[in-house]
C-alpha atoms as a PDB file:
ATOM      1  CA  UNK A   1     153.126 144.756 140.672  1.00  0.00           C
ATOM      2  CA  UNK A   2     154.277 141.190 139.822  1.00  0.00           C
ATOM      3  CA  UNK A   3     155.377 141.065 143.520  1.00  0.00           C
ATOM      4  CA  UNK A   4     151.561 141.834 144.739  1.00  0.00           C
ATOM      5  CA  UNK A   5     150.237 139.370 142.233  1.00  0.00           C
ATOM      6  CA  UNK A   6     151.791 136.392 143.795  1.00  0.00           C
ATOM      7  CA  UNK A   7     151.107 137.057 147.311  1.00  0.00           C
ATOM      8  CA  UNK A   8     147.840 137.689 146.575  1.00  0.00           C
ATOM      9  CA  UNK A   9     145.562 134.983 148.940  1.00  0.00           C
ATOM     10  CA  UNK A  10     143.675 132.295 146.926  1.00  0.00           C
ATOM     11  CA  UNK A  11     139.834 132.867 147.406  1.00  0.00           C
ATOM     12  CA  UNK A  12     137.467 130.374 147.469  1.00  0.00           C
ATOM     13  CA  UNK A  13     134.082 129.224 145.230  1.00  0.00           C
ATOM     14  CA  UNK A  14     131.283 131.192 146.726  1.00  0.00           C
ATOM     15  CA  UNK A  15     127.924 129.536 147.798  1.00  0.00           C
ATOM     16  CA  UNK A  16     126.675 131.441 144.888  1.00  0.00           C
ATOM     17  CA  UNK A  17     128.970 129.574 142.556  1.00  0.00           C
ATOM     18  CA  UNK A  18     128.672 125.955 143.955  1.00  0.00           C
ATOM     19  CA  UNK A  19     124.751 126.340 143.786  1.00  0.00           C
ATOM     20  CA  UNK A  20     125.310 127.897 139.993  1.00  0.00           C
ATOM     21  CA  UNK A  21     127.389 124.819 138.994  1.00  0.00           C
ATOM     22  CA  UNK A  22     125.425 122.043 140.626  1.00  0.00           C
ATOM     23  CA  UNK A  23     122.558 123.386 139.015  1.00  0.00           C
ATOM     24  CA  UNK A  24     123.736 123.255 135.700  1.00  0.00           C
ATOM     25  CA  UNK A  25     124.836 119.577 136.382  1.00  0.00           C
ATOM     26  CA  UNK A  26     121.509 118.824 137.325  1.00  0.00           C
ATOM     27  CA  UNK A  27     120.042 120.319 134.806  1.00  0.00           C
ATOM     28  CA  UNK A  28     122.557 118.776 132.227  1.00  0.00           C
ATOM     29  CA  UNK A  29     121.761 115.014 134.008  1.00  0.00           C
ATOM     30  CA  UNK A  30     117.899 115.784 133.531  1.00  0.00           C
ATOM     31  CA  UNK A  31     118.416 115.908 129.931  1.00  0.00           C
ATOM     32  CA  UNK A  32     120.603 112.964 129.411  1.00  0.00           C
ATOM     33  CA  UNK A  33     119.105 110.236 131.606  1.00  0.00           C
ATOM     34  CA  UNK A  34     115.736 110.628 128.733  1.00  0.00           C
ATOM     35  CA  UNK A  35     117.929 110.187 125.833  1.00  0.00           C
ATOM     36  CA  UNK A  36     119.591 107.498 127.432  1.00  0.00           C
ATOM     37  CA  UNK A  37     116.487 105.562 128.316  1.00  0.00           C
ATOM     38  CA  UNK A  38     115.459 106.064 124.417  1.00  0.00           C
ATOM     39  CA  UNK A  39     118.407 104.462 123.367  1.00  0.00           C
ATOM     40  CA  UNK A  40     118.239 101.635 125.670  1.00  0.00           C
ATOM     41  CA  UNK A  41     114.673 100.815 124.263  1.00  0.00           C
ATOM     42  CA  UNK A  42     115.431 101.291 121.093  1.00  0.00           C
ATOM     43  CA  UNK A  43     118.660  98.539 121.496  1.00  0.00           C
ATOM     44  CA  UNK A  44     116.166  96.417 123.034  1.00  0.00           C
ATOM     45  CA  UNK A  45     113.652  96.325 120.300  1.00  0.00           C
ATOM     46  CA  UNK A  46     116.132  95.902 118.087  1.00  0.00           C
ATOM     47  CA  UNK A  47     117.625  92.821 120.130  1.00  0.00           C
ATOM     48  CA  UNK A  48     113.738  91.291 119.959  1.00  0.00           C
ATOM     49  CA  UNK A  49     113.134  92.168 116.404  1.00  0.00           C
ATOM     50  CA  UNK A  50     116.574  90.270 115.516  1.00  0.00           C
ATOM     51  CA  UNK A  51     115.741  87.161 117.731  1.00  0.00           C
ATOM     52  CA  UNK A  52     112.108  87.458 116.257  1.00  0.00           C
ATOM     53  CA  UNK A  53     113.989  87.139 112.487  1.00  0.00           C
ATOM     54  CA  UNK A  54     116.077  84.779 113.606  1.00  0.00           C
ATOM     55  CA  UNK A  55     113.026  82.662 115.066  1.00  0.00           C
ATOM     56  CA  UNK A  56     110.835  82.826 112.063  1.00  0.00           C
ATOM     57  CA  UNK A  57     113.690  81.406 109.626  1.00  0.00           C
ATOM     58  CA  UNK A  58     113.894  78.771 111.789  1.00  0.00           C
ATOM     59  CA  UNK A  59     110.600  78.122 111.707  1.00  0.00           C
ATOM     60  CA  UNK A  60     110.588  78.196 107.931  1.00  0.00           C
ATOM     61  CA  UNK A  61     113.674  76.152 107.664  1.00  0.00           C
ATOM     62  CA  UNK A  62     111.694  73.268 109.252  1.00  0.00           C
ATOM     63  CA  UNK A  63     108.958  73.572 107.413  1.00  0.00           C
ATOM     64  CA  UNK A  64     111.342  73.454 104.728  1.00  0.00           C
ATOM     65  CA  UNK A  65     113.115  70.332 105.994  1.00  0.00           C
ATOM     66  CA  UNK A  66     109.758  68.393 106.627  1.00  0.00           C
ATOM     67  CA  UNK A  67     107.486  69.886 104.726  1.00  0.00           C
ATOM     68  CA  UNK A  68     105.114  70.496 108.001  1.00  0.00           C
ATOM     69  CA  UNK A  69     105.520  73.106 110.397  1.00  0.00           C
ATOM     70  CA  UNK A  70     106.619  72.463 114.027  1.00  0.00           C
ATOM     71  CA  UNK A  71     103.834  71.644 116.146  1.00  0.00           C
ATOM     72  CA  UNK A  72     101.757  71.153 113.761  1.00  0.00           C
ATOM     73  CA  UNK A  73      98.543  69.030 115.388  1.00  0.00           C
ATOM     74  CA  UNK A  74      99.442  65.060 113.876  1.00  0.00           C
ATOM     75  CA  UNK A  75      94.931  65.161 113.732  1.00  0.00           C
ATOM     76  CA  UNK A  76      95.669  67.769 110.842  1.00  0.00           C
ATOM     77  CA  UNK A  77      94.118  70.341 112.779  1.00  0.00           C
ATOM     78  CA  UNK A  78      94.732  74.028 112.227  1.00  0.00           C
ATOM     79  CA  UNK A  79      94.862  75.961 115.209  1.00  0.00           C
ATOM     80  CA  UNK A  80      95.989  80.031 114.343  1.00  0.00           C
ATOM     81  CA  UNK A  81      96.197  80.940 118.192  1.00  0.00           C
ATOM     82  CA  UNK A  82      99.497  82.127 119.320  1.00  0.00           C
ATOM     83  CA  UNK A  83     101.859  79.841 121.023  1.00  0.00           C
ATOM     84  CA  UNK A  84     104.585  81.193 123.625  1.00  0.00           C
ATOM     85  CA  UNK A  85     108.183  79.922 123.503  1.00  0.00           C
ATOM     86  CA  UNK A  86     107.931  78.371 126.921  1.00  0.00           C
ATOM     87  CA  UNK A  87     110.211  75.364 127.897  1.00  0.00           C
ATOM     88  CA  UNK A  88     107.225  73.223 126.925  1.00  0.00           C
ATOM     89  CA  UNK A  89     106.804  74.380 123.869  1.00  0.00           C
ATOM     90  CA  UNK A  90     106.244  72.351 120.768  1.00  0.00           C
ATOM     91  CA  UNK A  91     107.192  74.790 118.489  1.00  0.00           C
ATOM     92  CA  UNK A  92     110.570  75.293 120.534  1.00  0.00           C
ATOM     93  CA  UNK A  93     111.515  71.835 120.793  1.00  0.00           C
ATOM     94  CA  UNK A  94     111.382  71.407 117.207  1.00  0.00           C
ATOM     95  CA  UNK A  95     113.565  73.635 115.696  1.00  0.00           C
ATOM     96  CA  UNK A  96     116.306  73.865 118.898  1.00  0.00           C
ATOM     97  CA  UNK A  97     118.321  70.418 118.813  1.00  0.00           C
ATOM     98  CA  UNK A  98     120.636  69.983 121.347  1.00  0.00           C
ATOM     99  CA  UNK A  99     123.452  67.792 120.482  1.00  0.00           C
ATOM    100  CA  UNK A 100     124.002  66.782 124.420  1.00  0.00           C
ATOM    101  CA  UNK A 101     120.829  65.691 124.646  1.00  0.00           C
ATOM    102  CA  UNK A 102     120.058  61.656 123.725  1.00  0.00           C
ATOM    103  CA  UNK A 103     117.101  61.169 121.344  1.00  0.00           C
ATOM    104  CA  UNK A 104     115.313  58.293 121.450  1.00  0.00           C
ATOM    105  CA  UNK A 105     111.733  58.933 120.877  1.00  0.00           C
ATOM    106  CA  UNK A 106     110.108  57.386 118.318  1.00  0.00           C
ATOM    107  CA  UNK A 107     107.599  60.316 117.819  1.00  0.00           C
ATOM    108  CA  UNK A 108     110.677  62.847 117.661  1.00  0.00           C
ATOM    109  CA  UNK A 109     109.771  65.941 116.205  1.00  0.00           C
ATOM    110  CA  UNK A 110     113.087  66.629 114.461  1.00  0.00           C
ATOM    111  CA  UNK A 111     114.543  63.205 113.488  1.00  0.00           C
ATOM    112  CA  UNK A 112     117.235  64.373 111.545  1.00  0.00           C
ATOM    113  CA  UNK A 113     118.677  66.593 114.421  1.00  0.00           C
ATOM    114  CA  UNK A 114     119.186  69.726 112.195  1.00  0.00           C
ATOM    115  CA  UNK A 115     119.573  72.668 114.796  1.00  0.00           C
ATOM    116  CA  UNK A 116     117.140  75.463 112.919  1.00  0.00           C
ATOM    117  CA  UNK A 117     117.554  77.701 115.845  1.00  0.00           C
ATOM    118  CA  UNK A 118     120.803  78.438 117.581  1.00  0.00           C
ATOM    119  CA  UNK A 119     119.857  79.187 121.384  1.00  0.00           C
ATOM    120  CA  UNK A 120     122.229  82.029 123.126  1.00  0.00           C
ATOM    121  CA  UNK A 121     121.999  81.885 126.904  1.00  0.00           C
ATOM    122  CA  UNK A 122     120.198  84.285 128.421  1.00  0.00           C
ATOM    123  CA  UNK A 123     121.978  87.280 130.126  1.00  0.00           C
ATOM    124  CA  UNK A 124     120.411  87.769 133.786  1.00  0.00           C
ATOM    125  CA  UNK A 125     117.029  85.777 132.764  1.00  0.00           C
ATOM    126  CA  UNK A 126     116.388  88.174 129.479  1.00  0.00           C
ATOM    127  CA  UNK A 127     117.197  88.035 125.684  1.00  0.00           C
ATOM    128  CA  UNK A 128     117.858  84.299 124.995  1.00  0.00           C
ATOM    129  CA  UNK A 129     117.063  81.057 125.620  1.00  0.00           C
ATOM    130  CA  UNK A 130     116.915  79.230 129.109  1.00  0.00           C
ATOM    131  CA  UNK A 131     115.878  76.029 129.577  1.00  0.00           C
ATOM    132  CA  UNK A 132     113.713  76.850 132.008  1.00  0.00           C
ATOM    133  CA  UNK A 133     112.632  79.875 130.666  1.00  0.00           C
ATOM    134  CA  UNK A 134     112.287  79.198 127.218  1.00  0.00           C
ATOM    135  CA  UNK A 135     113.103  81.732 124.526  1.00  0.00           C
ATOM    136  CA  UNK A 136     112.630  84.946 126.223  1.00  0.00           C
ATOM    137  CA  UNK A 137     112.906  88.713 125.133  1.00  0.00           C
ATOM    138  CA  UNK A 138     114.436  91.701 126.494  1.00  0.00           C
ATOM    139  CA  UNK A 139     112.739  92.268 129.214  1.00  0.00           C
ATOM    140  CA  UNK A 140     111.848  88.518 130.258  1.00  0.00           C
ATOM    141  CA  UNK A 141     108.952  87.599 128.742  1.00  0.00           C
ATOM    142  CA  UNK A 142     108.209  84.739 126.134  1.00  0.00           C
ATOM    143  CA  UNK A 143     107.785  85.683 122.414  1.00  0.00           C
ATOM    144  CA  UNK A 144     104.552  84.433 120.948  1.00  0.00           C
ATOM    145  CA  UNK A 145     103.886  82.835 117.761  1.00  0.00           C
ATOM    146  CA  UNK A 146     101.298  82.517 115.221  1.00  0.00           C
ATOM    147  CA  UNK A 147     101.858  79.774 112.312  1.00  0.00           C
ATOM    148  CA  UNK A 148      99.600  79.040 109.246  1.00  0.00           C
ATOM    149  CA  UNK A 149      98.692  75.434 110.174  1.00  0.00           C
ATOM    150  CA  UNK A 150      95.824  75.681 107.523  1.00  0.00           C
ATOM    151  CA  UNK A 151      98.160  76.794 104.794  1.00  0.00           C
ATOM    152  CA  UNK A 152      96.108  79.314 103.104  1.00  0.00           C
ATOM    153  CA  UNK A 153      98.955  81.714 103.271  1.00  0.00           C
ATOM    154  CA  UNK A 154      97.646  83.931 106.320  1.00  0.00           C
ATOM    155  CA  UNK A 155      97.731  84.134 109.661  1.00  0.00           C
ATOM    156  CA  UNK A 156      95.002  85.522 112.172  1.00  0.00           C
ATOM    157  CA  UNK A 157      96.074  89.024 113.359  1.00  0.00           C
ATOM    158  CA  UNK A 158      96.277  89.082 117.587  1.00  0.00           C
ATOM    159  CA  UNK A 159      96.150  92.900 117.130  1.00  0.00           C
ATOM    160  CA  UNK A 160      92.928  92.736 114.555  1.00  0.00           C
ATOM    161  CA  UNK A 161      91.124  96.046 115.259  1.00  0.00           C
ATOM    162  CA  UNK A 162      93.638  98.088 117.653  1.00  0.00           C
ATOM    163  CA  UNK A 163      95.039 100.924 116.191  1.00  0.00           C
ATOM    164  CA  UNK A 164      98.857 101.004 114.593  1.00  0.00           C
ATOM    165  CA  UNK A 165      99.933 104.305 114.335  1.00  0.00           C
ATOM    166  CA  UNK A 166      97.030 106.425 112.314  1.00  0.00           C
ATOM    167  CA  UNK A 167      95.600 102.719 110.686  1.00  0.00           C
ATOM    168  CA  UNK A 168      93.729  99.973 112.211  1.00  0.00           C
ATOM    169  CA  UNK A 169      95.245  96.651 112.587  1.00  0.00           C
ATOM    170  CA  UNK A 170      93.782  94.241 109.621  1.00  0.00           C
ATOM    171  CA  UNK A 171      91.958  90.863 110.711  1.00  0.00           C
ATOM    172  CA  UNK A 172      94.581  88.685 108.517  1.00  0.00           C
ATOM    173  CA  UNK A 173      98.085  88.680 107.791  1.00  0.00           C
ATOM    174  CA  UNK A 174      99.236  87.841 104.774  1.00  0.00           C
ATOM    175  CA  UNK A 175     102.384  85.546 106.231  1.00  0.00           C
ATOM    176  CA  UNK A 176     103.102  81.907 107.302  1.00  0.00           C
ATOM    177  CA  UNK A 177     104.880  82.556 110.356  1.00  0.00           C
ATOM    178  CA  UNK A 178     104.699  86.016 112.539  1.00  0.00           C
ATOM    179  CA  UNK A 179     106.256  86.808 116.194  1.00  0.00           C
ATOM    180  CA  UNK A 180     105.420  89.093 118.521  1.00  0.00           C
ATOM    181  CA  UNK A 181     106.569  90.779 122.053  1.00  0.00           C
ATOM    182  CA  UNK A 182     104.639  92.249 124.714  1.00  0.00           C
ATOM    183  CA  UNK A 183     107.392  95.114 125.346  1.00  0.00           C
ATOM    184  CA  UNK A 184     108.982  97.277 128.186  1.00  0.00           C
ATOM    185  CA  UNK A 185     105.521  97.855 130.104  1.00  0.00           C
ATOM    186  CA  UNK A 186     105.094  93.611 129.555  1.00  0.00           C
ATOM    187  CA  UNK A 187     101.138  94.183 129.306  1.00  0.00           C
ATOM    188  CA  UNK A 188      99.258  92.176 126.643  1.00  0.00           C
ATOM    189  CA  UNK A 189      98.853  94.713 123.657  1.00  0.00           C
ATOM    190  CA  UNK A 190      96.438  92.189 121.957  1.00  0.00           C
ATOM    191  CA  UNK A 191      93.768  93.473 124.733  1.00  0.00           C
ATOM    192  CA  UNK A 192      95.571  96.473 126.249  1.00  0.00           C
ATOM    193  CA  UNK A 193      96.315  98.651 123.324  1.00  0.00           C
ATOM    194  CA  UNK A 194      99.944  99.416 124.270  1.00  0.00           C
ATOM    195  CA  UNK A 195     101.828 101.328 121.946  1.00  0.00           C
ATOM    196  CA  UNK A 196     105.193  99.237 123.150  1.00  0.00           C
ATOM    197  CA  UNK A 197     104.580  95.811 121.862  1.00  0.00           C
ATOM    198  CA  UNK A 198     107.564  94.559 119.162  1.00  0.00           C
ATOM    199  CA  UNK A 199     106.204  93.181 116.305  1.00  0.00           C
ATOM    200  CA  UNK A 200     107.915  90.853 113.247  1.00  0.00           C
ATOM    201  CA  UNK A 201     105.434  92.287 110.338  1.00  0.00           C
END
C-alpha cells in the first residue's frame, strides 16, 4: 500500500482549477484596490487639513507679531476675496522667511525675519512648498485664503449657499483666517458644488 502511494504520478492543476483560483484573485484585487484608494484620499486630506492648520497659525502669528495681517492693503483697504499661495503671493512672502535670502527692502513685509511658516519641499510637485509653485496641496494645486482685513471678526464664505452635507453653507464665517482646497477632482467647489473640496472650518 505504502509502496503504491509513492509511485503514484504527480497530477497536475486542471484548467478548471487555474480559472477557479485566478478568479478568486481577481475578485479579491477588485475589492482591495477601492479600499485602498479610500485610504489614500483620506491620507491626503489629512496631509491638506494639517498644512491648512499649520498655515493659518502662521498667519495668526504675524498678525500677532505686527499687529496687521500679511498682505494687508497699506490704503487700509479690506478686501475678503480669497488669495492663492502662489509664488507671488503677498500673503506667502510674509510669513515664509528664508534665511538665504538677503533682505534689503525698505518696504519688507517681515522686518524682523521671524519664519511663521516652515516650508517642506514639495514631493514630485505636490504637498509643500516650491518656489515656483508656491504652497501647494496634495494633488498640486494652490491653497486659497480668506483673511479678515476689515476686522469685524468674519470672513466672507466662498461656499455661501452650496450645500454641506444636509445644511447650506452660511454667507459669513465667524473666523479671522480660513483655508481651503479644491480636492482630488481639482474643480472649483465655490461654483462647481464638489463634494471633494478640503476645508479648515
Amino acid at each position: 500500500m505504502k509502496t503504491q502511494l509513492l509511485n503514484k504520478p504527480w497530477r497536475g492543476f486542471t484548467l478548471i482549477e487555474l480559472l477557479v483560483v485566478i478568479t478568486i484573485i481577481a475578485i479579491l484585487a477588485s475589492l482591495a484596490v477601492p479600499a485602498g484608494n479610500a485610504v489614500m484620499k483620506r491620507a491626503r486630506n489629512t496631509q491638506a487639513k494639517s498644512a491648512m492648520a499649520g498655515l493659518i497659525i502662521g498667519i495668526k502669528g504675524y498678525q500677532t507679531e505686527y499687529n496687521r495681517f500679511p498682505g494687508q492693503p497699506k490704503d487700509g483697504g479690506t478686501v475678503t476675496d480669497p488669495v492663492k499661495t502662489s509664488p507671488d503671493s503677498a500673503v506667502l512672502k510674509a510669513i515664509i522667511f528664508d534665511k538665504n535670502t538677503a533682505v534689503t527692502a525698505d518696504d519688507n513685509p517681515n522686518p524682523r525675519q521671524i519664519p511663521f511658516y516652515e516650508k517642506t519641499p514639495t514631493k514630485g510637485g505636490a504637498n509643500g512648498y516650491d518656489d515656483n509653485l508656491g504652497l501647494v496641496d496634495p494633488w498640486g494645486l494652490n491653497y486659497w485664503v480668506v483673511i479678515d482685513y476689515a476686522g469685524d471678526g468674519f470672513v466672507k464664505n466662498p461656499y455661501a449657499g452650496k450645500m454641506s452635507g444636509s445644511t447650506t453653507e452660511p454667507t459669513n464665517l465667524s473666523s479671522s483666517v480660513i483655508v481651503y482646497s479644491w480636492g482630488a477632482d481639482k474643480k472649483d467647489g465655490t461654483k462647481d458644488n464638489n463634494p471633494d473640496d478640503v476645508k479648515s472650518w
